[in-house]
PDB file of N, CA and C in Angstrom:
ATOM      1  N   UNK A   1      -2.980 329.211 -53.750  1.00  0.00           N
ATOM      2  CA  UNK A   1      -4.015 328.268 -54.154  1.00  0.00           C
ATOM      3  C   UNK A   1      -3.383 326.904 -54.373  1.00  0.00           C
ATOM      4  N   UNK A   2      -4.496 326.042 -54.111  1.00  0.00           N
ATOM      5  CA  UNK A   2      -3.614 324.382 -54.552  1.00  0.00           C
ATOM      6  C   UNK A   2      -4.653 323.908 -55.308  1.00  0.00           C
ATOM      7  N   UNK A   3      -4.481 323.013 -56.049  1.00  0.00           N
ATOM      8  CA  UNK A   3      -5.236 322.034 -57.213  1.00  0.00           C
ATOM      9  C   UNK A   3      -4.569 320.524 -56.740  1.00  0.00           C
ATOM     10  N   UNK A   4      -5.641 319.509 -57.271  1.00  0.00           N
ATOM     11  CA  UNK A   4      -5.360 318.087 -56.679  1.00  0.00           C
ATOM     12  C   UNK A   4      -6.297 317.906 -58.040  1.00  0.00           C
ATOM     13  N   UNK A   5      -5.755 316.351 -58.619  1.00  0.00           N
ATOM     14  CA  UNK A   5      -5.600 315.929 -59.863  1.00  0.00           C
ATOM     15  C   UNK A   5      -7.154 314.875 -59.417  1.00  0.00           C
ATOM     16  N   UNK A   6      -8.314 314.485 -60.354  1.00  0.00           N
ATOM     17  CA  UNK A   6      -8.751 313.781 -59.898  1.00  0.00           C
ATOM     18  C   UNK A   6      -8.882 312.659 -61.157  1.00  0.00           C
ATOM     19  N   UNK A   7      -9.753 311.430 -61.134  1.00  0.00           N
ATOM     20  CA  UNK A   7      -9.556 310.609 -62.566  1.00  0.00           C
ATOM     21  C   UNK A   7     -11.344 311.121 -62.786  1.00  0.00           C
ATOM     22  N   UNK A   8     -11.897 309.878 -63.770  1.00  0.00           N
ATOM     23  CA  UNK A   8     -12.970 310.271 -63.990  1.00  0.00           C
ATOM     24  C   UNK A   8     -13.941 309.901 -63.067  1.00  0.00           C
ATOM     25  N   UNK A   9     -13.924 308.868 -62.410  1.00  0.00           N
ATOM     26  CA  UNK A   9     -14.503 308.551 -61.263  1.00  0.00           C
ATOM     27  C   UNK A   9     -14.720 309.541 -59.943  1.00  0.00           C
ATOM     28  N   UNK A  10     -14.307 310.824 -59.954  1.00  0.00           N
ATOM     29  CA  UNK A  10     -13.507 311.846 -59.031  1.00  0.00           C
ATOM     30  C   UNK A  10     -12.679 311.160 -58.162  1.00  0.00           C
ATOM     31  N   UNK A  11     -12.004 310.201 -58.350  1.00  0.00           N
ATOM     32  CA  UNK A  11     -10.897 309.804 -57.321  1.00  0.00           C
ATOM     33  C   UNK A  11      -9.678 310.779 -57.260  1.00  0.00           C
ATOM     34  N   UNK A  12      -9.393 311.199 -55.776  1.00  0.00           N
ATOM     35  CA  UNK A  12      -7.929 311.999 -55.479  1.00  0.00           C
ATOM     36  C   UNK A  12      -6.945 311.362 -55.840  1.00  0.00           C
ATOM     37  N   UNK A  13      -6.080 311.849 -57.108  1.00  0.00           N
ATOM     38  CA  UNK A  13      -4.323 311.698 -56.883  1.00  0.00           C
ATOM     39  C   UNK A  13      -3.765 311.614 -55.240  1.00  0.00           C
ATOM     40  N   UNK A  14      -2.737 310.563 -55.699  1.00  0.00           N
ATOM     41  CA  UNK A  14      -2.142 310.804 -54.081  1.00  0.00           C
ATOM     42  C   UNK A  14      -1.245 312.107 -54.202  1.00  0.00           C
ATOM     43  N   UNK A  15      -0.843 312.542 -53.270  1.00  0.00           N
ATOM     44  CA  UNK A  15      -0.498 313.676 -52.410  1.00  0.00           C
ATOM     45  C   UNK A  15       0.645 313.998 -53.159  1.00  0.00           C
ATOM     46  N   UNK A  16       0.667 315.236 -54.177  1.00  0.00           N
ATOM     47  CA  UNK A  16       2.090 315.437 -54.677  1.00  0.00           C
ATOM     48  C   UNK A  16       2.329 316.951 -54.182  1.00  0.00           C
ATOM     49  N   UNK A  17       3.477 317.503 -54.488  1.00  0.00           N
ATOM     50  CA  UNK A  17       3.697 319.283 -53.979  1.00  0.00           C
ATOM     51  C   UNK A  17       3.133 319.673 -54.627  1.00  0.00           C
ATOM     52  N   UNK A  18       2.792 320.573 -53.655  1.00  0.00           N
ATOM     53  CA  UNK A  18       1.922 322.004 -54.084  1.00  0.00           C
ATOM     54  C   UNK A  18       2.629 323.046 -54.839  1.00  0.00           C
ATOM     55  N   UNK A  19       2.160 323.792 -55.314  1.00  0.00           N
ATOM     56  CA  UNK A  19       2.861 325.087 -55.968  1.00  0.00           C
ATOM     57  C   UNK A  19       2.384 326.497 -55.324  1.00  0.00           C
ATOM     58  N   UNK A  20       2.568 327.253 -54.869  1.00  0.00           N
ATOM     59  CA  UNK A  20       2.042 328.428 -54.158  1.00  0.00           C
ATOM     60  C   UNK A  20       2.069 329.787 -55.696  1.00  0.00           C
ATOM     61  N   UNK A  21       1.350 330.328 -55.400  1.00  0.00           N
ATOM     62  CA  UNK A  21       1.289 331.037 -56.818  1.00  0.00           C
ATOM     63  C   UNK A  21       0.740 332.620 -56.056  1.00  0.00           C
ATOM     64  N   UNK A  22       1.767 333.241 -56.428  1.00  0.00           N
ATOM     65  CA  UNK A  22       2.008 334.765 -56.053  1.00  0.00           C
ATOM     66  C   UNK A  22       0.504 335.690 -56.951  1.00  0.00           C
ATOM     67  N   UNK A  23      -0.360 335.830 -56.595  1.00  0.00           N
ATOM     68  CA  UNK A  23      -0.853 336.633 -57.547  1.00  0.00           C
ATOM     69  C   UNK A  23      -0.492 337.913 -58.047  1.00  0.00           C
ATOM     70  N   UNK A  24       0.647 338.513 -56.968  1.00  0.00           N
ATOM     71  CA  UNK A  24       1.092 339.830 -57.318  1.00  0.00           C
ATOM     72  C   UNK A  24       2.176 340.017 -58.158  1.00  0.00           C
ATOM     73  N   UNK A  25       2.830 338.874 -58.635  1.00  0.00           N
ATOM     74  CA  UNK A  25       3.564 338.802 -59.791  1.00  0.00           C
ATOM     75  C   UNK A  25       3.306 339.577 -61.308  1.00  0.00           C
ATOM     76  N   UNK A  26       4.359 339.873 -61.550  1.00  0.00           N
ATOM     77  CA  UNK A  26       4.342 340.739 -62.876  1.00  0.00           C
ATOM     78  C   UNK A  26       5.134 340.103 -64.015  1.00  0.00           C
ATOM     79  N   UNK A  27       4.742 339.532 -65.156  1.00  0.00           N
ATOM     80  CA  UNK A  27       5.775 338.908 -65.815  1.00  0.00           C
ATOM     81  C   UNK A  27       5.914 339.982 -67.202  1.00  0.00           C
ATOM     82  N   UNK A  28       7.010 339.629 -67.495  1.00  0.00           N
ATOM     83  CA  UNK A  28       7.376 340.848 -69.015  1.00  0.00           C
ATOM     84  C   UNK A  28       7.848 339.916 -69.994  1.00  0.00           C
ATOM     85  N   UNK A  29       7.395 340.362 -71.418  1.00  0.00           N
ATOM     86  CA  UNK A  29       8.306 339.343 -72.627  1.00  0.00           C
ATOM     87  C   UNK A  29       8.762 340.289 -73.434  1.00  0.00           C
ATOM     88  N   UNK A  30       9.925 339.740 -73.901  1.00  0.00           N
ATOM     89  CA  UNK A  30      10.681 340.700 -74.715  1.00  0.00           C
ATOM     90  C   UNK A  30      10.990 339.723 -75.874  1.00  0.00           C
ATOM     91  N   UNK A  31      10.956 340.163 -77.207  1.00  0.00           N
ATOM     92  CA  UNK A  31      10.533 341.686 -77.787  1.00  0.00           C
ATOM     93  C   UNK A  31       8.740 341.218 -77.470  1.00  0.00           C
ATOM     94  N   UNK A  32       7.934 342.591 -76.949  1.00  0.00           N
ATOM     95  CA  UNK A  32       6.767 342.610 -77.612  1.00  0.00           C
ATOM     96  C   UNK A  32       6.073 342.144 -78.507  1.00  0.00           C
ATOM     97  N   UNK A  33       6.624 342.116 -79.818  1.00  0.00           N
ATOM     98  CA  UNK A  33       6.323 341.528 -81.339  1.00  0.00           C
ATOM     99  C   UNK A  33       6.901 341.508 -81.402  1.00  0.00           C
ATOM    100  N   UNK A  34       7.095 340.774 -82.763  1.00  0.00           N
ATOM    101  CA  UNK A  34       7.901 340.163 -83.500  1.00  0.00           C
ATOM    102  C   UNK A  34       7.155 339.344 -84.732  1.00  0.00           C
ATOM    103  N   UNK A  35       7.729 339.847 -86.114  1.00  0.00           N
ATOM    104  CA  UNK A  35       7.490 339.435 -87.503  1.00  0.00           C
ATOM    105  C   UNK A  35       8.424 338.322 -87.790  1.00  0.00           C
ATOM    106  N   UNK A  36       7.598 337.206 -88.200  1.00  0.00           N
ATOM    107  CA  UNK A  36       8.400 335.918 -88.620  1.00  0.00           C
ATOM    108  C   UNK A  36       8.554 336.204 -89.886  1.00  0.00           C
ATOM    109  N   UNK A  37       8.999 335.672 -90.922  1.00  0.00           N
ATOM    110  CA  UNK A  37       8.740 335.019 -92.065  1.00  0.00           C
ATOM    111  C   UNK A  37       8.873 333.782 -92.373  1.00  0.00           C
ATOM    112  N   UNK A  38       7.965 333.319 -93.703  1.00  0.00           N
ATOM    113  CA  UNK A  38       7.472 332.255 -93.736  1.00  0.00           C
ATOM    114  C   UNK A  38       8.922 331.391 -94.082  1.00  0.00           C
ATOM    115  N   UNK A  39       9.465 331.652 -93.912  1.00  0.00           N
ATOM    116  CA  UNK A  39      10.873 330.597 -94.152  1.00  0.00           C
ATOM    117  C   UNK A  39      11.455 330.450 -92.322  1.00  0.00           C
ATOM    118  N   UNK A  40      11.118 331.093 -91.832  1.00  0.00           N
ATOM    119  CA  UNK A  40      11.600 330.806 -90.308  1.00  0.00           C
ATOM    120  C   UNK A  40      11.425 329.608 -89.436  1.00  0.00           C
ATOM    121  N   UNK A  41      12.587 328.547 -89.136  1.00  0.00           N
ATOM    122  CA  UNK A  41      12.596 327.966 -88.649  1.00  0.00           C
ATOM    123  C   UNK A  41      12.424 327.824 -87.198  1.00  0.00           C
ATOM    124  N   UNK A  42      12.647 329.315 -86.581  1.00  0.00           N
ATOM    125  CA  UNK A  42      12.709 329.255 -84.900  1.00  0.00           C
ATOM    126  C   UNK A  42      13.274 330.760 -84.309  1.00  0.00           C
ATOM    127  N   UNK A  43      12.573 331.079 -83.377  1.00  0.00           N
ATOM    128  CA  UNK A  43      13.082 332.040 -82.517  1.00  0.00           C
ATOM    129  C   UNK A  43      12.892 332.133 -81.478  1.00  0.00           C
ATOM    130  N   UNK A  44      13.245 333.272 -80.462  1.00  0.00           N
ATOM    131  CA  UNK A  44      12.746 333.218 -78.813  1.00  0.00           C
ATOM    132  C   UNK A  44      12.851 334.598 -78.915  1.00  0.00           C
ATOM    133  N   UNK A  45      12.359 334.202 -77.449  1.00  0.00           N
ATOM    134  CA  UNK A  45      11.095 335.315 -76.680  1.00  0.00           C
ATOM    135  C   UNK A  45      11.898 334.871 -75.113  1.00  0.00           C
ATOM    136  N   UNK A  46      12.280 336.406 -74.526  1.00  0.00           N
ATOM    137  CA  UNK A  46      12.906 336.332 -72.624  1.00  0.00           C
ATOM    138  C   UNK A  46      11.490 337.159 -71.981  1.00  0.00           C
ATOM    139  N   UNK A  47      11.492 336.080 -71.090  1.00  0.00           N
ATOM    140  CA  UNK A  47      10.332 336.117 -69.941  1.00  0.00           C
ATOM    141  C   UNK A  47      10.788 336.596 -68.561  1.00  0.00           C
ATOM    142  N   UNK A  48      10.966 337.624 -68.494  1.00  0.00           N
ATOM    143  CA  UNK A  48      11.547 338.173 -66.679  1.00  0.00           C
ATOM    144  C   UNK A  48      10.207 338.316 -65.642  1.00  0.00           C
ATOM    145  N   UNK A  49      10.236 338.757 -64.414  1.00  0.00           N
ATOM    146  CA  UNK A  49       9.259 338.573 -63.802  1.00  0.00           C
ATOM    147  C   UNK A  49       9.791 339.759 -63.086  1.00  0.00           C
ATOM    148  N   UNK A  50       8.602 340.366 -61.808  1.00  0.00           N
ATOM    149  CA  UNK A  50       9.115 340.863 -60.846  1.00  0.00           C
ATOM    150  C   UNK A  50       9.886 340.693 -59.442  1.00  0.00           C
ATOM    151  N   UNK A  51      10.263 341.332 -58.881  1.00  0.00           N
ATOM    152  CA  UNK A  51      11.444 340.926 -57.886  1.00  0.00           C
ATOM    153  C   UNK A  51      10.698 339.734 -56.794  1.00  0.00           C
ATOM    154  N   UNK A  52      10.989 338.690 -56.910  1.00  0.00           N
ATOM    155  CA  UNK A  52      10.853 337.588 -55.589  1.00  0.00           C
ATOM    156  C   UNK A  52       9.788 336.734 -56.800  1.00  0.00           C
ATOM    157  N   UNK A  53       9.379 336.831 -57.964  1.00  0.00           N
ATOM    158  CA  UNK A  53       8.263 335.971 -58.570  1.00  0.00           C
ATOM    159  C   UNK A  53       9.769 334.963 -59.495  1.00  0.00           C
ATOM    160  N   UNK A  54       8.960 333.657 -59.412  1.00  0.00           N
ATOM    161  CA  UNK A  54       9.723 333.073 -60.398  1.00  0.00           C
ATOM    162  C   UNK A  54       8.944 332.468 -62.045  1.00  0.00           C
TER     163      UNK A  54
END
């Protein structure tokens, strides 16, 4: 699929790359959950995908 940017007038953005978007992609996050507490400044979360998706 492609998307093109328009203003409020519907005027077309000029011509930037496209993105092609796999619908058969599978993405995973690890951990599942996760409990903060209220003193927590920051954590992460790994996002893998399936083979050939980025």
């Amino acid at each position: 699929s492609a998307d093109m940017a328009v203003d409020t007038s519907a005027v077309e953005s000029a011509f930037s790359s496209e993105v092609v978007v796999n619908l058969l992609c599978t993405y995973f996050i690890s951990p599942e959950s996760l409990t903060v507490g209220q003193g927590a400044s920051s954590g992460s979360v790994a996002v893998t995908s399936s083979t050939g998706c980025n």
